[in-house]
N, C-alpha and C. Protein backbone atom coordinates (compact mmCIF):
# COMPACT_ATOMS: atom_id res chain seq x y z
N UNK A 1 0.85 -1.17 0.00
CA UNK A 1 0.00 0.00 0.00
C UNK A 1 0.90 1.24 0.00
N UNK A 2 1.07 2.22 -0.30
CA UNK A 2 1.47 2.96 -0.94
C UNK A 2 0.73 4.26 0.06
N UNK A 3 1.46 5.52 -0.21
CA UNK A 3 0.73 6.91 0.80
C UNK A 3 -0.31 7.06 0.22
N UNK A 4 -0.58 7.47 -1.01
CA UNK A 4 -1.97 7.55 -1.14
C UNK A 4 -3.18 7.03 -0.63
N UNK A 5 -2.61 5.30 -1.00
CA UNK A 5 -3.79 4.53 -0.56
C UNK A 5 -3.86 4.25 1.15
N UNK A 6 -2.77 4.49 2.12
CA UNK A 6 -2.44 4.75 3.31
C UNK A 6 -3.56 6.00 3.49
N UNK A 7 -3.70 6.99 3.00
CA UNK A 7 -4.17 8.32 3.66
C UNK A 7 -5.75 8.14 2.93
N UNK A 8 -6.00 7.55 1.85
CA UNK A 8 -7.17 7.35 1.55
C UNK A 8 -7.93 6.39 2.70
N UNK A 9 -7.19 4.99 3.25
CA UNK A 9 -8.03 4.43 4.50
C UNK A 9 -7.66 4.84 5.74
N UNK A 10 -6.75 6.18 5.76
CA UNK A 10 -7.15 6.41 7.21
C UNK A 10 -8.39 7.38 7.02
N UNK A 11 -8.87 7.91 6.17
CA UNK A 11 -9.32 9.07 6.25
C UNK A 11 -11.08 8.59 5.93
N UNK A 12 -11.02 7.20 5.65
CA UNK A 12 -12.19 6.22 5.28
C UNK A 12 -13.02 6.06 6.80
N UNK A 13 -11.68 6.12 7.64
CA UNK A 13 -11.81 5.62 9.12
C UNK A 13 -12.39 6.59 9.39
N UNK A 14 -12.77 7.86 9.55
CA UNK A 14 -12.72 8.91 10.31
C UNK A 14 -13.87 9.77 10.33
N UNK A 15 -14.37 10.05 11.48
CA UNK A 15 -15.74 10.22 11.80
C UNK A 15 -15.79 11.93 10.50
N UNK A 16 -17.12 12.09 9.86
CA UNK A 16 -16.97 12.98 8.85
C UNK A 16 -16.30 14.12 9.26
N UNK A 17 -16.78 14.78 10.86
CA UNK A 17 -16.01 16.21 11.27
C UNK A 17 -14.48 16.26 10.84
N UNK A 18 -13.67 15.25 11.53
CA UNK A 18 -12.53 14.66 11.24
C UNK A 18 -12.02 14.96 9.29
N UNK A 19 -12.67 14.12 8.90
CA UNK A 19 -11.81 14.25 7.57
C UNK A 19 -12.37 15.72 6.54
N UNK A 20 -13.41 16.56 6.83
CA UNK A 20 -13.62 17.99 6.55
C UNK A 20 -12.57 18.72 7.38
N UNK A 21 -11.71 18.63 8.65
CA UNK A 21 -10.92 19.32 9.10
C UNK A 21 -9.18 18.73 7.95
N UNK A 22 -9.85 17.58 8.10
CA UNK A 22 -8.37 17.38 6.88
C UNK A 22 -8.02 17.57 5.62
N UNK A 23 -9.25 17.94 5.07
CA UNK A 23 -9.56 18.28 3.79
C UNK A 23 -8.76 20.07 4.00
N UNK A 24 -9.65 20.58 4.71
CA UNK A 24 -9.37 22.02 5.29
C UNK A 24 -8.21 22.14 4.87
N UNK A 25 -7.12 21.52 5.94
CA UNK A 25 -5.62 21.61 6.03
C UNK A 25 -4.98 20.98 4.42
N UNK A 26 -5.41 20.17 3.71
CA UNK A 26 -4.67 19.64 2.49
C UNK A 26 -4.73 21.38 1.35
N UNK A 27 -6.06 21.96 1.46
CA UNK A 27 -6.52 22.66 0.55
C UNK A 27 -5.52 24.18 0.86
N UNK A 28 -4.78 24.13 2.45
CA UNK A 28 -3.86 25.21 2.12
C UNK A 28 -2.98 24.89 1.57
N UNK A 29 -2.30 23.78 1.68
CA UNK A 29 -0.67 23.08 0.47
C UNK A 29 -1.43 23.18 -0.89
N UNK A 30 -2.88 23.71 -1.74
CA UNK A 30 -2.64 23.07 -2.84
C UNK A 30 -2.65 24.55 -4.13
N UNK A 31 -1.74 24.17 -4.87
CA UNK A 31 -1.38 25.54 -5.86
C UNK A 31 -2.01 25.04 -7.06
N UNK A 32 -3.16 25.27 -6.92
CA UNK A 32 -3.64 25.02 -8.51
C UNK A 32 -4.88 26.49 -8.52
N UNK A 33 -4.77 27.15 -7.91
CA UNK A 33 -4.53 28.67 -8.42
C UNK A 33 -3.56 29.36 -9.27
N UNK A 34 -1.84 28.79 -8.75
CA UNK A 34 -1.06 28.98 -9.74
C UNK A 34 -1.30 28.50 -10.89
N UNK A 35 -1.97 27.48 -11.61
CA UNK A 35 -1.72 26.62 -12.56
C UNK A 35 -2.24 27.39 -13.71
N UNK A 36 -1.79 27.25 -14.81
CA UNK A 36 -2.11 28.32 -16.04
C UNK A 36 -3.57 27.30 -16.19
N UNK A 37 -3.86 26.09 -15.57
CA UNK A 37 -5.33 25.87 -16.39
C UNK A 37 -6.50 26.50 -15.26
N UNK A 38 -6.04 26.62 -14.27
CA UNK A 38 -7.46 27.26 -13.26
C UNK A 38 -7.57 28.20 -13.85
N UNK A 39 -8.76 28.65 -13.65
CA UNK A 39 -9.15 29.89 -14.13
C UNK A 39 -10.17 30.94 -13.55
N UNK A 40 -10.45 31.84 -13.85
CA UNK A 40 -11.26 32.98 -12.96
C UNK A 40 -12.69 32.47 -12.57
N UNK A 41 -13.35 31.16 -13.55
CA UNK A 41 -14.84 30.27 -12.77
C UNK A 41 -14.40 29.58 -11.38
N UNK A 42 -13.37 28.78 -11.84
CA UNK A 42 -12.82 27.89 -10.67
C UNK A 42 -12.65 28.49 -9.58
N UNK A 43 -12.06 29.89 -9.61
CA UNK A 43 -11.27 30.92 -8.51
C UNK A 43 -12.79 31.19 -7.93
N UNK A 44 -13.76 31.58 -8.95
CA UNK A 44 -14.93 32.14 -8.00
C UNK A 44 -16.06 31.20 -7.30
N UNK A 45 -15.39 29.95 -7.74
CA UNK A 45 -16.26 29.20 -6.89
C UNK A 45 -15.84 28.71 -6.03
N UNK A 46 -14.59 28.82 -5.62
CA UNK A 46 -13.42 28.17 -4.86
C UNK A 46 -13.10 26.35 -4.88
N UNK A 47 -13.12 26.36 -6.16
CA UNK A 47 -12.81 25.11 -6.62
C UNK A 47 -10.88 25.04 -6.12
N UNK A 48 -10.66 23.47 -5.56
CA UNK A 48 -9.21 23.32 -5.49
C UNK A 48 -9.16 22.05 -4.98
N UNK A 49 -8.05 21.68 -4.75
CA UNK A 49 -7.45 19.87 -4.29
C UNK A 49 -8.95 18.78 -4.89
N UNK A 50 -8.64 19.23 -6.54
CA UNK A 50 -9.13 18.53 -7.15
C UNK A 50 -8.42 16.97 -7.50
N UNK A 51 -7.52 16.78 -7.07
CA UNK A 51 -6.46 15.40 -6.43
C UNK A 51 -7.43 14.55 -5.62
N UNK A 52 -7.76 15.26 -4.85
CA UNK A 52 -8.72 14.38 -3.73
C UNK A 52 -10.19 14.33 -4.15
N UNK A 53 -10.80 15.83 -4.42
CA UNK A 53 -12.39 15.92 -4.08
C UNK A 53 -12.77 15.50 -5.65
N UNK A 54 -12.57 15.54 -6.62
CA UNK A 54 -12.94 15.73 -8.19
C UNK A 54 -12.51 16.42 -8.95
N UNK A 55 -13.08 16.42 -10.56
CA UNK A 55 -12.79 17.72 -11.51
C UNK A 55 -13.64 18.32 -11.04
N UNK A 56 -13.32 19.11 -12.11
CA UNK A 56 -14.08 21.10 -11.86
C UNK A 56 -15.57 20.55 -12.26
N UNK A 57 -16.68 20.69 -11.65
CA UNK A 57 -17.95 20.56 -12.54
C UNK A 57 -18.64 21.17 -13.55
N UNK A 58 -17.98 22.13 -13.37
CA UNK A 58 -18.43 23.31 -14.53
C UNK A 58 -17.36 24.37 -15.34
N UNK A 59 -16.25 24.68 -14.36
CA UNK A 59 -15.33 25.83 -14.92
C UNK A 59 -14.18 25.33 -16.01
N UNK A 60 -13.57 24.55 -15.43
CA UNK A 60 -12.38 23.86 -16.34
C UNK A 60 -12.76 22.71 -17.27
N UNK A 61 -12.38 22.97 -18.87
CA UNK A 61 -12.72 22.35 -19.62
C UNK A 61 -11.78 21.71 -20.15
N UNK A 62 -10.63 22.99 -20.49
CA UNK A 62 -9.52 23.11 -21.09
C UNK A 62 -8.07 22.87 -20.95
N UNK A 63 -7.43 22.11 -21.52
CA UNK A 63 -5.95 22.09 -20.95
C UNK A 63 -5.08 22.92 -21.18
N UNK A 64 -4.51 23.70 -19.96
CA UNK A 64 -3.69 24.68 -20.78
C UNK A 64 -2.38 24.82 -20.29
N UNK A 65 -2.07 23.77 -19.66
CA UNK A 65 -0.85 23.55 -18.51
C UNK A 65 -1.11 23.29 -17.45
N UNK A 66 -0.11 21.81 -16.66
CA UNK A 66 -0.18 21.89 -15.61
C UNK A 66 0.20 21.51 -14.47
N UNK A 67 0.65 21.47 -13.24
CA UNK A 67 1.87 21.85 -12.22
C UNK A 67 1.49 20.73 -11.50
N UNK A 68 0.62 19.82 -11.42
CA UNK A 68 0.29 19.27 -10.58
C UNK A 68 1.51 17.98 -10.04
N UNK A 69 2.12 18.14 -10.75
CA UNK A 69 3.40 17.29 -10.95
C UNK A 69 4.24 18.12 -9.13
N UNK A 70 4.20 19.40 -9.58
CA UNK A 70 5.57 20.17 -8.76
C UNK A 70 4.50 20.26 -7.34
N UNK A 71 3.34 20.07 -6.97
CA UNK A 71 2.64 20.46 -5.51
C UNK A 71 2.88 19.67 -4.89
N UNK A 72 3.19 20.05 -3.75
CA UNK A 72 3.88 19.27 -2.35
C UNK A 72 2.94 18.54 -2.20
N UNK A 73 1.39 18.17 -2.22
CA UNK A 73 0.84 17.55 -2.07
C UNK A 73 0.97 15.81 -2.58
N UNK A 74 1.25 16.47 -3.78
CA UNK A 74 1.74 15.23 -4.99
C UNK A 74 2.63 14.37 -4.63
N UNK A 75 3.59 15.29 -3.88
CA UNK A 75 4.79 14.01 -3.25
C UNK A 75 4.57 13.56 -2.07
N UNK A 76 3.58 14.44 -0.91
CA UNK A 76 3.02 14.41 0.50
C UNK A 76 2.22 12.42 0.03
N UNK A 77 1.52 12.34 -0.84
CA UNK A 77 0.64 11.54 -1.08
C UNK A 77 1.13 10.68 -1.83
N UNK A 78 1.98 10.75 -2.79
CA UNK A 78 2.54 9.72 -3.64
C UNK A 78 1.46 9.84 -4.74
N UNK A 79 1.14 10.91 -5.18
CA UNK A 79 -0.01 11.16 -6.52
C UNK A 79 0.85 10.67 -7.44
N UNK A 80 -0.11 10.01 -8.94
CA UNK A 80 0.80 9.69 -10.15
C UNK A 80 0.07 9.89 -11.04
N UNK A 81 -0.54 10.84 -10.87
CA UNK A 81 -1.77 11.54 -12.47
C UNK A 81 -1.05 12.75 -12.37
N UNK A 82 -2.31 13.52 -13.27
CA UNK A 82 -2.15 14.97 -13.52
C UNK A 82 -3.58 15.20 -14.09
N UNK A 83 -3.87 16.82 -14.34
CA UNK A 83 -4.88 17.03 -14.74
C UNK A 83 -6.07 16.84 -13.90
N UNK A 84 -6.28 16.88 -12.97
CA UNK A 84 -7.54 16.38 -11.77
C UNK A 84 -8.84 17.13 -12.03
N UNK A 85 -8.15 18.52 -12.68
CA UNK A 85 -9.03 19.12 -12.43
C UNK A 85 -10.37 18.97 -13.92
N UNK A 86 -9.79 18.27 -14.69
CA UNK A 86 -10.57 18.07 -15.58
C UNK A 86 -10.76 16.08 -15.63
N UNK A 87 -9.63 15.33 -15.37
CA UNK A 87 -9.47 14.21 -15.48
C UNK A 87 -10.00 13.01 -14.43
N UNK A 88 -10.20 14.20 -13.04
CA UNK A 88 -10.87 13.89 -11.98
C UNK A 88 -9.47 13.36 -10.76
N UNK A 89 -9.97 12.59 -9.50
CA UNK A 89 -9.16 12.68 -8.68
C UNK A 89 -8.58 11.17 -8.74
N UNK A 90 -7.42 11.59 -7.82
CA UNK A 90 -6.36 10.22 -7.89
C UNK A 90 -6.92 8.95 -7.67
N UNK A 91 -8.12 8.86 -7.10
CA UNK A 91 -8.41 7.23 -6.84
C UNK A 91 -8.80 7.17 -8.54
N UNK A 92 -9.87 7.72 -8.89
CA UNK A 92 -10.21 7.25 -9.94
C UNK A 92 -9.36 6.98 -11.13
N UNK A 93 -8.68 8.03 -11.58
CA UNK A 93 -7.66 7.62 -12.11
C UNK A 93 -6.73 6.52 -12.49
N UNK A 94 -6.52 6.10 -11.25
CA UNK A 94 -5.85 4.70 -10.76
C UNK A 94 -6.84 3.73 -10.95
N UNK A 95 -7.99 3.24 -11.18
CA UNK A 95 -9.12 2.75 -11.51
C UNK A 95 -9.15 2.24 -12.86
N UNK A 96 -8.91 3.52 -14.09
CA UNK A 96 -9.45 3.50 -15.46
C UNK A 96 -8.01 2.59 -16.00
């Protein structure tokens, strides 16, 4: 098992208050505000740590670059996609 899948069943474990406070804390490490594909929908809906929660449902369509490679999160977790925000999040990914 691997960090990802390590932090995906602890966080399986954990009463809901619990993993919304961890969500909280992941979503300040995540820079995909920097990323040339977020964009001013995403920003106003406060779409982010689309790694974990999903793609964008509505704002991001488009690929236009993207960093998800360089976020501390990525190595915090052992991520091995990219694109989340349109491609969706790391479990699934690992799925298809």
């Amino acid at each position: 098992m691997d960090k990802f899948e390590q932090m995906m069943h602890s966080m399986s474990q954990m009463i809901e208050e619990k993993r919304i406070e961890k969500i909280k804390r992941y979503k300040g490490f995540c820079v995909c505000p920097g990323c040339p594909t977020y964009n001013k929908c995403a920003e106003e809906e406060g779409e982010l740590l689309y790694c974990l929660l999903d793609a964008s449902p509505k704002c991001i369509t488009e690929e236009a670059g993207c960093i998800c490679p360089a976020c501390p999160i990525t190595e915090k977790m052992s991520l091995t996609h990219e694109y989340f925000c349109i491609k969706g999040k790391e479990k699934e990914q690992r799925i298809m």
